[in-house]
N, C-alpha and C. Protein backbone atom coordinates (compact mmCIF):
# COMPACT_ATOMS: atom_id res chain seq x y z
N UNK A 1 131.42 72.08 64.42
CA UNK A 1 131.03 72.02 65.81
C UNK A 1 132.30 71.90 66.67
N UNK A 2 132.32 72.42 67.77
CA UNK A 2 133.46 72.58 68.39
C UNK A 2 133.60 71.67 69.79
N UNK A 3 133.93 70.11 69.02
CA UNK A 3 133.53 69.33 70.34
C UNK A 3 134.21 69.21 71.65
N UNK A 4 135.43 69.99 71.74
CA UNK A 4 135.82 69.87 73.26
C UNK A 4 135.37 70.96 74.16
N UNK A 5 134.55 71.96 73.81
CA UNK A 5 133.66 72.81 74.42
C UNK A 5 132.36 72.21 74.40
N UNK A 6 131.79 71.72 73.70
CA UNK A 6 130.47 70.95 74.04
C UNK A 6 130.66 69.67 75.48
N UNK A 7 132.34 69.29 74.99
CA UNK A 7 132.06 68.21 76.30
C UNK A 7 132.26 68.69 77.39
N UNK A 8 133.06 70.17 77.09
CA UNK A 8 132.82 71.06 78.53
C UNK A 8 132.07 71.17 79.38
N UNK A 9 130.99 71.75 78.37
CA UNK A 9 129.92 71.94 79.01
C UNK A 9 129.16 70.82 79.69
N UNK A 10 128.89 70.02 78.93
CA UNK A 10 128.67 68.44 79.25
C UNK A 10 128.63 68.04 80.32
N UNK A 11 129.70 67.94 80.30
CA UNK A 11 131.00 67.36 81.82
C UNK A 11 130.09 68.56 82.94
N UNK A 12 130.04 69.74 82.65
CA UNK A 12 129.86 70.43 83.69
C UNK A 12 127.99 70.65 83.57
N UNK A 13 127.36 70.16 83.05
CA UNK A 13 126.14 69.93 83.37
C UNK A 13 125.87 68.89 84.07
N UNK A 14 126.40 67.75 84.02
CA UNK A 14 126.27 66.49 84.39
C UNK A 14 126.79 66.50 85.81
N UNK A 15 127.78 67.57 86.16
CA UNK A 15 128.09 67.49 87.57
C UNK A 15 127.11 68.26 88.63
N UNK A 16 125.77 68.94 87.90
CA UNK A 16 125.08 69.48 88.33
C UNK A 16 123.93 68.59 88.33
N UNK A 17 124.06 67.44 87.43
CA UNK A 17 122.47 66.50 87.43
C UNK A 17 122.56 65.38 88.51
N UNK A 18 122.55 65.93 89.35
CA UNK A 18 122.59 64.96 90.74
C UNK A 18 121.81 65.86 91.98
N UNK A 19 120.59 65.29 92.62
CA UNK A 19 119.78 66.13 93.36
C UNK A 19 120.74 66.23 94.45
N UNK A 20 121.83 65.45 95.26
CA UNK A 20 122.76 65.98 96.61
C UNK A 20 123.40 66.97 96.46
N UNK A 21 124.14 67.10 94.78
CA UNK A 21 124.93 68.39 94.43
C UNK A 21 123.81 69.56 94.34
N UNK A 22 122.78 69.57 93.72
CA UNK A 22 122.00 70.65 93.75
C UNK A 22 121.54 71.12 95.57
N UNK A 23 121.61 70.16 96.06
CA UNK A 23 121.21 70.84 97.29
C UNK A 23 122.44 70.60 98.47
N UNK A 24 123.49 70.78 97.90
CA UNK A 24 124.89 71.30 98.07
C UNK A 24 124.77 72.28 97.85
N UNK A 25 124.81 72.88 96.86
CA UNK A 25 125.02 74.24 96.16
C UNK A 25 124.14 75.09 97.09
N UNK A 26 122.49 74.63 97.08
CA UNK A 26 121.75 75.87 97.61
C UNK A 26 122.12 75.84 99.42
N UNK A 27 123.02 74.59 100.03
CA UNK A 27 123.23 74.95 101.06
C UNK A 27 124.39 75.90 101.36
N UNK A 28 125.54 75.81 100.18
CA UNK A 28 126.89 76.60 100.07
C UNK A 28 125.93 77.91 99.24
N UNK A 29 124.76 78.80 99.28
CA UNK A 29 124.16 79.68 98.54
C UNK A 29 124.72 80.79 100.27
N UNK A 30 124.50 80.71 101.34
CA UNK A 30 124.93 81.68 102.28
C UNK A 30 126.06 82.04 102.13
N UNK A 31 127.02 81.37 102.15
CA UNK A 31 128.16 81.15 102.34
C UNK A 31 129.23 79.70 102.55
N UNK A 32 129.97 79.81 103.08
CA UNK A 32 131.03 78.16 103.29
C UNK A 32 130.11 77.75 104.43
N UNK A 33 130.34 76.75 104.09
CA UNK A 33 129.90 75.24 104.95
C UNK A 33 130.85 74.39 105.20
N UNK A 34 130.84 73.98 106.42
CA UNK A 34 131.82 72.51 106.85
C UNK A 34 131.56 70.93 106.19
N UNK A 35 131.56 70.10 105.89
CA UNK A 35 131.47 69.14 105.49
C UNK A 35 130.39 68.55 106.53
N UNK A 36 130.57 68.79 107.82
CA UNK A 36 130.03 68.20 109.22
C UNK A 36 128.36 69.02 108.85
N UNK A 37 128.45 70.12 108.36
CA UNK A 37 127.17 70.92 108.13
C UNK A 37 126.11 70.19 106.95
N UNK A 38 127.11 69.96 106.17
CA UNK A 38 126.18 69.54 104.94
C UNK A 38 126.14 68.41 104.97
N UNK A 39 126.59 67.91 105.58
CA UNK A 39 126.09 65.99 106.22
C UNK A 39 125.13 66.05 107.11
N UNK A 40 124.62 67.12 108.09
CA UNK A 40 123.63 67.23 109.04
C UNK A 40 122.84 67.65 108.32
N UNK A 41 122.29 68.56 106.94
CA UNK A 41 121.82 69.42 106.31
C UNK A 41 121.30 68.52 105.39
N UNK A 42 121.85 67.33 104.63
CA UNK A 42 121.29 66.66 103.83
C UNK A 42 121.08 64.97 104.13
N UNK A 43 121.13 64.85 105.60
CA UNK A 43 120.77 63.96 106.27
C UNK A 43 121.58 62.59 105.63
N UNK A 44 122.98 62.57 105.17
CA UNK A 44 123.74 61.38 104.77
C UNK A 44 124.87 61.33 105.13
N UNK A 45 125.64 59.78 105.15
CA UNK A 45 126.78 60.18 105.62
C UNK A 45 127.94 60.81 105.37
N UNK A 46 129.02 60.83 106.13
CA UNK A 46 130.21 61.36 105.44
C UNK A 46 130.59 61.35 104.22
N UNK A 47 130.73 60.21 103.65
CA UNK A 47 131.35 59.65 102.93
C UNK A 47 130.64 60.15 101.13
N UNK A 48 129.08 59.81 101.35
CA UNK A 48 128.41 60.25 100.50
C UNK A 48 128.28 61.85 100.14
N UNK A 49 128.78 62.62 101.35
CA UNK A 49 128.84 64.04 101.19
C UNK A 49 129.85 64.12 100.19
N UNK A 50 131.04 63.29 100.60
CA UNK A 50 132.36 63.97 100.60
C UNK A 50 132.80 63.62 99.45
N UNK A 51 131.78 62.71 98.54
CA UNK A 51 132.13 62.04 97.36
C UNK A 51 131.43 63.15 96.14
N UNK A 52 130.19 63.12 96.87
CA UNK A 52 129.79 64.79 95.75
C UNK A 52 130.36 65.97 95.77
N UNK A 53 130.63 65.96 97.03
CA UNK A 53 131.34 67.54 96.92
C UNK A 53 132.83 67.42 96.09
N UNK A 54 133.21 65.89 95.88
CA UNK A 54 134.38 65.37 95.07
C UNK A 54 134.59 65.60 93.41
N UNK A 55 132.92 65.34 93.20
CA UNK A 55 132.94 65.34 91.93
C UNK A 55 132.43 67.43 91.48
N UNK A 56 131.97 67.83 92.96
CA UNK A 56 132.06 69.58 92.67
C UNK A 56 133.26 70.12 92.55
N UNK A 57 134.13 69.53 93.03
CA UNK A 57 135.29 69.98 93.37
C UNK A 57 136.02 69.78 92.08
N UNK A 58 136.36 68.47 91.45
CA UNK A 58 136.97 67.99 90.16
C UNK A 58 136.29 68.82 88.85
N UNK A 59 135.29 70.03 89.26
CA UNK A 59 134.64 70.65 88.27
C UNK A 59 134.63 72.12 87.79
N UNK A 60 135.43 72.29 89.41
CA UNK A 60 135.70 73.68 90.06
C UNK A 60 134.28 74.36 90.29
N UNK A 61 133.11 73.62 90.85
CA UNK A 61 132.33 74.54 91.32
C UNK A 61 132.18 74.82 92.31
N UNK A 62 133.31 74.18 93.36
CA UNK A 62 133.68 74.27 94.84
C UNK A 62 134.82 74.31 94.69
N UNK A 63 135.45 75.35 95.75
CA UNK A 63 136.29 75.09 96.74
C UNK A 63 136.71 74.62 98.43
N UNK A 64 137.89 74.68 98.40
CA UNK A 64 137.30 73.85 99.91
C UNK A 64 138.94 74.07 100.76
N UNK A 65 138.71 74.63 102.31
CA UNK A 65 140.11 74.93 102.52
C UNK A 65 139.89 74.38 103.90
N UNK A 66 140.88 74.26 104.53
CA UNK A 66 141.28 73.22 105.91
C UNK A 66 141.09 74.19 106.64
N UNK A 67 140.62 73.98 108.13
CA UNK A 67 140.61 74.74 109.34
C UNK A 67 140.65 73.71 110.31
N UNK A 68 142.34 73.55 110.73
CA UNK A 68 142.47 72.52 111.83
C UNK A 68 142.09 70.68 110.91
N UNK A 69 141.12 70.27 111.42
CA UNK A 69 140.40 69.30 111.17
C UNK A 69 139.24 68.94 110.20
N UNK A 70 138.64 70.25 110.05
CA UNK A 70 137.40 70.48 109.26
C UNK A 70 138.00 71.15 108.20
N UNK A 71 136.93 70.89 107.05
CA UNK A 71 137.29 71.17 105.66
C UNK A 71 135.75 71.86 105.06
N UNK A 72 136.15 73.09 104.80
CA UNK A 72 135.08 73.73 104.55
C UNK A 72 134.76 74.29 103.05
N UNK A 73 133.67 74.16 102.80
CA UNK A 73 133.85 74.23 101.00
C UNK A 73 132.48 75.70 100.98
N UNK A 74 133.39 76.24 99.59
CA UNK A 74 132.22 77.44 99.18
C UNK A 74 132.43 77.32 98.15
N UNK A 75 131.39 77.97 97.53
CA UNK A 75 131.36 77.78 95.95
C UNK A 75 132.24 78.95 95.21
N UNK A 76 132.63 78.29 93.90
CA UNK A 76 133.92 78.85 93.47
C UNK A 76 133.52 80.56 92.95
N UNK A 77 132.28 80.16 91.99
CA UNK A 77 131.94 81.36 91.49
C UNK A 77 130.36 81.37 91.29
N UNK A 78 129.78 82.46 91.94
CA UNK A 78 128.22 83.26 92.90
C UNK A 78 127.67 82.97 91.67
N UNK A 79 128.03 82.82 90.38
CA UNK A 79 127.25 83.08 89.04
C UNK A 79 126.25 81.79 89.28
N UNK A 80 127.02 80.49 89.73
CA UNK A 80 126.31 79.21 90.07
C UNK A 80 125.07 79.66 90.22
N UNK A 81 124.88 80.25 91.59
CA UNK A 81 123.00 80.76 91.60
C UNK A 81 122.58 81.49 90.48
N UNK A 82 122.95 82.13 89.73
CA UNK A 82 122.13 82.66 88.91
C UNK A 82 121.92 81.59 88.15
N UNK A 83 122.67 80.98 87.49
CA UNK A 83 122.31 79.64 86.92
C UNK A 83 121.10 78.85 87.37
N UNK A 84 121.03 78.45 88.75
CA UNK A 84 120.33 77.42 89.24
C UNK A 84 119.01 77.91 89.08
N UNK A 85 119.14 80.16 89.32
CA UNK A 85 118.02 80.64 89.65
C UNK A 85 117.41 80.63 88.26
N UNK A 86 117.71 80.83 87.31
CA UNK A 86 117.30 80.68 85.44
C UNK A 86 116.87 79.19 85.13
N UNK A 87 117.97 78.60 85.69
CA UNK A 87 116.91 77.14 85.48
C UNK A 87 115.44 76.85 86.34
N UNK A 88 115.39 77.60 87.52
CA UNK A 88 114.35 77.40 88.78
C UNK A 88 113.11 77.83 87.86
N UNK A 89 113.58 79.20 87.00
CA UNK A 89 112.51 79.83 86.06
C UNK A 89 112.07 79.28 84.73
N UNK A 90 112.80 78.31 84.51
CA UNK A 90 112.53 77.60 83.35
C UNK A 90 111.84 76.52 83.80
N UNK A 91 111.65 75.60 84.91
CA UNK A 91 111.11 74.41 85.08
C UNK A 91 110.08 75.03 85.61
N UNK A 92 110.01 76.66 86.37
CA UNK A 92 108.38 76.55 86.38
C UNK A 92 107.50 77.39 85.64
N UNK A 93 108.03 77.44 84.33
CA UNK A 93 107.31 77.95 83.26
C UNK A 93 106.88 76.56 82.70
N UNK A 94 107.71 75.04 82.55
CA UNK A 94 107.29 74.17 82.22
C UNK A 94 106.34 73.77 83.48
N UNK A 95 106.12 73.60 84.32
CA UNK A 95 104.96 73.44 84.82
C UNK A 95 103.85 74.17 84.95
N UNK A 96 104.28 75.50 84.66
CA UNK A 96 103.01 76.30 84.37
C UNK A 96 102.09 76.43 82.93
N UNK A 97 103.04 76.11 81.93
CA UNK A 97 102.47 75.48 80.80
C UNK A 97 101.74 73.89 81.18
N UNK A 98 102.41 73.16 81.85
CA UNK A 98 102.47 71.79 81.87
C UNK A 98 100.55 71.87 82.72
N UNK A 99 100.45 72.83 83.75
CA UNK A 99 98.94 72.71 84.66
C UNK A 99 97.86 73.56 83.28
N UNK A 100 98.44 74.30 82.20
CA UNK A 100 97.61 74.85 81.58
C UNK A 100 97.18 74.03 80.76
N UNK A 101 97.77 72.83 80.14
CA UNK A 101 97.56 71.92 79.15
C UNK A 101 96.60 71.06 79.81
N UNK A 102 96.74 70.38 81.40
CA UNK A 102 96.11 69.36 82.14
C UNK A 102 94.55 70.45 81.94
N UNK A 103 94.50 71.21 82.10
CA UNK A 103 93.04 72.11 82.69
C UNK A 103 92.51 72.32 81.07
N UNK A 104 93.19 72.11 80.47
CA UNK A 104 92.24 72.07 78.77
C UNK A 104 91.73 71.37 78.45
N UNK A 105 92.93 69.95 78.83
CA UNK A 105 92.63 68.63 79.25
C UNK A 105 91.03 67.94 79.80
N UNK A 106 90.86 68.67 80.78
CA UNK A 106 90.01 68.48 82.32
C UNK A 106 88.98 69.35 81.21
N UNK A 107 89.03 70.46 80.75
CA UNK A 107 87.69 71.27 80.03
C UNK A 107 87.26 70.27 79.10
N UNK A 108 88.11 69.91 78.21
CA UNK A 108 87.67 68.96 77.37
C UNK A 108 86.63 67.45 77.16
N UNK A 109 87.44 66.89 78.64
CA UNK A 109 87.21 65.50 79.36
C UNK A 109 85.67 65.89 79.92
N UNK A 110 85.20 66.91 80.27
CA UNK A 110 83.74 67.10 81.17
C UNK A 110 82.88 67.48 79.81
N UNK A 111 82.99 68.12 78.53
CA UNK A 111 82.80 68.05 77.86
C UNK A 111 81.77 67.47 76.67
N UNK A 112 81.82 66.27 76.73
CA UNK A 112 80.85 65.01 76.33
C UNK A 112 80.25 64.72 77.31
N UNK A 113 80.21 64.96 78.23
CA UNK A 113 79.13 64.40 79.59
C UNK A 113 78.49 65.77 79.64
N UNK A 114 78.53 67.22 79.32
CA UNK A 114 77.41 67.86 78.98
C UNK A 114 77.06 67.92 78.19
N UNK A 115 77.26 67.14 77.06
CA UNK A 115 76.68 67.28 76.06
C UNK A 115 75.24 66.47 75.65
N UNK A 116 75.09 65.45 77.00
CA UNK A 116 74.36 64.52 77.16
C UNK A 116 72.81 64.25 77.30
C-alpha cells in the first residue's frame, strides 16, 4: 500500500469535509470571489471565512491574488466541480435507494393491519 498517497488523498478529502468549504467552492463555481463576497454569501465573519479559505488554500484548491486591499480567491483547478458534481450523484443515488428501502418499509408496516 502506498501510504503517502493515501494520506494525500486524505489530507485532501478532509479539506473538503467541512460544509463552509463546500459552499466556498460552489460560490468560487462562477468565477473569483472577494473574501468581502463570501463573507456576505455565507453569512459569517471575516475571520471564519478567511480561516477556511486558509485551510483551501494550504491544499491548493484555491488561489487567491491581491487587488489593492481585497484579496480575491478562485479555485485552482475547474476539475473541483466535477468532483463535487460525482459526489452530488452519488449521495442522491443514496437517497434514492435510501426513500426506496423506507417505502418497502411503509408496504410492509401496513401489512399486518390488512391482514386483520
Amino acid at each position: 500500500m502506498n501510504q503517502p498517497l493515501h494520506r494525500f488523498k486524505a489530507e485532501f478529502f478532509k479539506a473538503l469535509g467541512h460544509p463552509a468549504r463546500l459552499v466556498i467552492l460552489e460560490q468560487l463555481r462562477p468565477g473569483e470571489r472577494s473574501v468581502q463576497e463570501l463573507q456576505i454569501a455565507l453569512d459569517m465573519d471575516q475571520s471564519s471565512v478567511s480561516q477556511q479559505l486558509a485551510v483551501l488554500r494550504h491544499k491548493n484548491i484555491v488561489d487567491s491574488r491581491k487587488e489593492g486591499t481585497t484579496v480575491y480567491y478562485r479555485v485552482r483547478d475547474p476539475m473541483i466541480f466535477q468532483l463535487l458534481d460525482v459526489a452530488r450523484e452519488i449521495f442522491n443515488n443514496h437517497l434514492i435507494d435510501t426513500q426506496a428501502m423506507l417505502a418497502l418499509l411503509g408496504e410492509e408496516s401496513l401489512e399486518p393491519a390488512n391482514r386483520k
